[in-house]
Protein backbone atom coordinates (compact mmCIF):
# COMPACT_ATOMS: atom_id res chain seq x y z
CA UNK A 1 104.95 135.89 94.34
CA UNK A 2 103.58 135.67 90.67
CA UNK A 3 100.43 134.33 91.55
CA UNK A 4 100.02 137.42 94.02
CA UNK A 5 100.81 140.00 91.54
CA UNK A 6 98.57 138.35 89.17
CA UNK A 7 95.49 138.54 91.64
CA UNK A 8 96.15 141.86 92.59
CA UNK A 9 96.27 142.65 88.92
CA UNK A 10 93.06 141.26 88.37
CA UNK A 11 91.49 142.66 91.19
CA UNK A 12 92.59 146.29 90.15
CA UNK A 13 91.70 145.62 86.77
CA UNK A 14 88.37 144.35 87.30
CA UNK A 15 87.80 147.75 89.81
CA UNK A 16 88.59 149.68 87.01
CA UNK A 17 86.26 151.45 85.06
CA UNK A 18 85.80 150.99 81.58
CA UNK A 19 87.75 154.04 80.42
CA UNK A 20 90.54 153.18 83.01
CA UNK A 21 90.38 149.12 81.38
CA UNK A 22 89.93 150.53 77.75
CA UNK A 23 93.85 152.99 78.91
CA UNK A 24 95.44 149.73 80.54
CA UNK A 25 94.47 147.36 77.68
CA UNK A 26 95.80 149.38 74.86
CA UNK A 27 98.83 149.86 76.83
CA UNK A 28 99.09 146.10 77.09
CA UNK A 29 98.34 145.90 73.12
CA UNK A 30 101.19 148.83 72.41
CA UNK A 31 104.54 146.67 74.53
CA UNK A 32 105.89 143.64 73.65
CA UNK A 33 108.92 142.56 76.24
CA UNK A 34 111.80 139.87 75.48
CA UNK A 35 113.32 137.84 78.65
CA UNK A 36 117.22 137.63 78.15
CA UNK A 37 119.03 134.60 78.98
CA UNK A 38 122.67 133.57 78.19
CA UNK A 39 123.82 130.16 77.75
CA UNK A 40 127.68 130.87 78.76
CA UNK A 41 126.91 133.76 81.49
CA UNK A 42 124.78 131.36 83.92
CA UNK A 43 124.21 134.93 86.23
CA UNK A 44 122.51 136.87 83.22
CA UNK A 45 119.31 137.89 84.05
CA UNK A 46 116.78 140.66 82.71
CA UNK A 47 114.51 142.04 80.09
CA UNK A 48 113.64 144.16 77.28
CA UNK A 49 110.73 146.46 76.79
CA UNK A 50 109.19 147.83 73.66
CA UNK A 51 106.46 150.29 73.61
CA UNK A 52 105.15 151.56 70.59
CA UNK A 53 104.64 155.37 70.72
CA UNK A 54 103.20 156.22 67.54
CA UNK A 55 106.28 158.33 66.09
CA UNK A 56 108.65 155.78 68.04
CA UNK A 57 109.31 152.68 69.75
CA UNK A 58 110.75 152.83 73.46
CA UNK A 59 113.18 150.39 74.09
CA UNK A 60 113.60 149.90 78.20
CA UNK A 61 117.08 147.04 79.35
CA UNK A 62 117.61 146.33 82.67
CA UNK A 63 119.91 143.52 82.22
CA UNK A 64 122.44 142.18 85.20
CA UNK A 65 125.05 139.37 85.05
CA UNK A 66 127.19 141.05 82.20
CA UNK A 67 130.81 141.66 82.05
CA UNK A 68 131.72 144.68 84.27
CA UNK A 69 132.80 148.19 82.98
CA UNK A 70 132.06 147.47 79.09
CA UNK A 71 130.20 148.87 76.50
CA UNK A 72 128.35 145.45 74.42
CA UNK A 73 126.08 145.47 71.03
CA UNK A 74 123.19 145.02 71.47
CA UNK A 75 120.36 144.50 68.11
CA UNK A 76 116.90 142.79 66.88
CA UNK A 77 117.90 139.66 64.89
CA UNK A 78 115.81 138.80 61.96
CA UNK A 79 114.73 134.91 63.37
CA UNK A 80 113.30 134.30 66.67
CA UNK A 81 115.50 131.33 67.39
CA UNK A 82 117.53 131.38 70.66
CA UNK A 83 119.35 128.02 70.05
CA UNK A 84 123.12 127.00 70.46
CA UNK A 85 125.92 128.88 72.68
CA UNK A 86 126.74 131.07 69.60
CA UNK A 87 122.39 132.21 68.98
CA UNK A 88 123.60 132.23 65.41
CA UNK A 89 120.29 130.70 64.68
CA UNK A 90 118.87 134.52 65.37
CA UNK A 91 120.31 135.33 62.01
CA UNK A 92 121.43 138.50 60.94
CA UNK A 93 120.66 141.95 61.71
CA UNK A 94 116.87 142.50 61.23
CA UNK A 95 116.57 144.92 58.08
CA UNK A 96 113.91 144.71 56.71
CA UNK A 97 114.37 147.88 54.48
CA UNK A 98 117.14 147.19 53.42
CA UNK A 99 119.72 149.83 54.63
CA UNK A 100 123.08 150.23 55.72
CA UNK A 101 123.76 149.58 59.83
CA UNK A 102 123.89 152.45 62.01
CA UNK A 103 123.04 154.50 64.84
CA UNK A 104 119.40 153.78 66.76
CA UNK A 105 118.86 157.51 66.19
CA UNK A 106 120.10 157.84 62.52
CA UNK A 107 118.17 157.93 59.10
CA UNK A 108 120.40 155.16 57.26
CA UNK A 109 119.76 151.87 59.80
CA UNK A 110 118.76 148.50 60.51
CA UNK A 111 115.48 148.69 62.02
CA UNK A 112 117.19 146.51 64.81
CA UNK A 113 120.02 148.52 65.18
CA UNK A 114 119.80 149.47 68.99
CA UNK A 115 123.55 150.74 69.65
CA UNK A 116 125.23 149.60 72.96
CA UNK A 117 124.47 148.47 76.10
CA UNK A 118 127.20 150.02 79.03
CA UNK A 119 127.68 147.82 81.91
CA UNK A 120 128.48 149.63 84.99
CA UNK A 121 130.82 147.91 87.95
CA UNK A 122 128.65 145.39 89.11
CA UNK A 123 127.72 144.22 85.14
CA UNK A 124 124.26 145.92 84.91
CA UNK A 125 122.52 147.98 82.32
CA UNK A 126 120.08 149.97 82.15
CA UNK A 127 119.22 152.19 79.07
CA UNK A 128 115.99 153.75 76.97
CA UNK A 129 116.23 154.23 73.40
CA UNK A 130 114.07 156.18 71.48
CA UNK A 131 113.99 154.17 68.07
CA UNK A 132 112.05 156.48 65.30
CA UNK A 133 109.84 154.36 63.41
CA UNK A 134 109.95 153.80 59.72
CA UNK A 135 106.84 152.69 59.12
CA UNK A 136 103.88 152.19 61.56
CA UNK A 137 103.75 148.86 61.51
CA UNK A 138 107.47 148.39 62.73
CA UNK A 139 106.20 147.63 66.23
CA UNK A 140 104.47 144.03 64.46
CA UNK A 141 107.43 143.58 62.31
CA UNK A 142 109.89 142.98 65.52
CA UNK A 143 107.30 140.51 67.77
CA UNK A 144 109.02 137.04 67.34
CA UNK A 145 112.59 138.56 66.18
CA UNK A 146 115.62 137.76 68.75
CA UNK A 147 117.21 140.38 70.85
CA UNK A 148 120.71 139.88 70.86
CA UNK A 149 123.70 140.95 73.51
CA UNK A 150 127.09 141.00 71.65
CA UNK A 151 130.64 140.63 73.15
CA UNK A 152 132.08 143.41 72.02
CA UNK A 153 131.27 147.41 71.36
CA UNK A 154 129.36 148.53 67.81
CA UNK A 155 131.35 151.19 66.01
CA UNK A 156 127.79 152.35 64.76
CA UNK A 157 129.37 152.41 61.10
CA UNK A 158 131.18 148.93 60.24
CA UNK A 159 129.16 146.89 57.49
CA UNK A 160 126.74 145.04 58.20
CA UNK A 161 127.02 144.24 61.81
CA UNK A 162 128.93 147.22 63.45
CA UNK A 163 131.93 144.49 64.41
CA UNK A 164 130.37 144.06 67.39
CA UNK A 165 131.71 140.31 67.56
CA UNK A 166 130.13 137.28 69.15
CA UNK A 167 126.68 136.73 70.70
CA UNK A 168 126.53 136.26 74.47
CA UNK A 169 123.07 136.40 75.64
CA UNK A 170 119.66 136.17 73.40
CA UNK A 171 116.07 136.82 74.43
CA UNK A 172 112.54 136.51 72.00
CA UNK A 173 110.47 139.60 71.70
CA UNK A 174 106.52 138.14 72.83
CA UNK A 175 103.41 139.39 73.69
């Protein structure tokens, strides 16, 4: 199934015109996507999508295999190391400007703090975030960070992690 997608891909792109390959390429450039994996949770499956635009990064999860009916941290870690059952290789929260944790919307917060992720019955999620950006290169800053799934909920306020407890599921933000 890959390999079709990829020809069809390439057929369509090489169709294109160069105005329509100039649009599709720079969309390409502007996303950067991390594949989530869990080493306790063998059913965890999904991904998560950045695209940078301009003002903001969008932030797309569809994740499935989670605990049902809950309401999980979820954050950028400052090293892209997914290794152990506890991903504390990630690190801490990635900060790189040094202020307090907080909401994804909020003035005063990690540049990796993305909220929660709410799980509905079946233990999917699905959520955007608008994350406003602090600098313009913010988008390069998180390429090679972790994404990390916590157990529990962050309170949005509790210093510096948001007491969001342990790390469940961990995924690398590539090109």
């Amino acid at each position: 199934m890959r390999i079709s997608s990829l020809l069809l891909l390439l057929l369509v792109f090489s169709c294109s015109s160069p105005e329509e390959k100039k649009v599709t390429q720079s969309k390409m450039a502007n996303s950067v996507m991390a594949h989530m994996h869990s080493s306790t949770m063998q059913s965890l499956e999904g991904s998560v999508m950045f695209e940078d635009l301009g003002e903001e990064i969008k932030v797309t999860a569809d994740i499935k295999g989670l605990k049902p009916n809950s309401k999980l941290g979820f954050h950028i870690h400052e090293q892209g190391i997914c290794e152990g059952d506890d991903y504390k290789s990630a690190g801490g929260h990635f900060n790189p400007y040094h202020k307090m944790h907080g909401r994804p919307d909020g003035q005063e917060r990690h540049l990796g703090d993305m909220g929660n992720l709410e799980t509905n019955t079946n233990g999917e999620a699905k959520k955007v975030i608008l994350l406003p950006k602090s600098n313009d290169n913010d988008m390069e800053l998180i390429v090679g960070k972790a994404i990390i799934i916590h157990a529990g909920t962050d309170d949005l306020k509790t210093q510096p992690t948001g007491d969001a407890g342990g790390r469940i599921a961990c995924g690398l933000i590539q090109r």
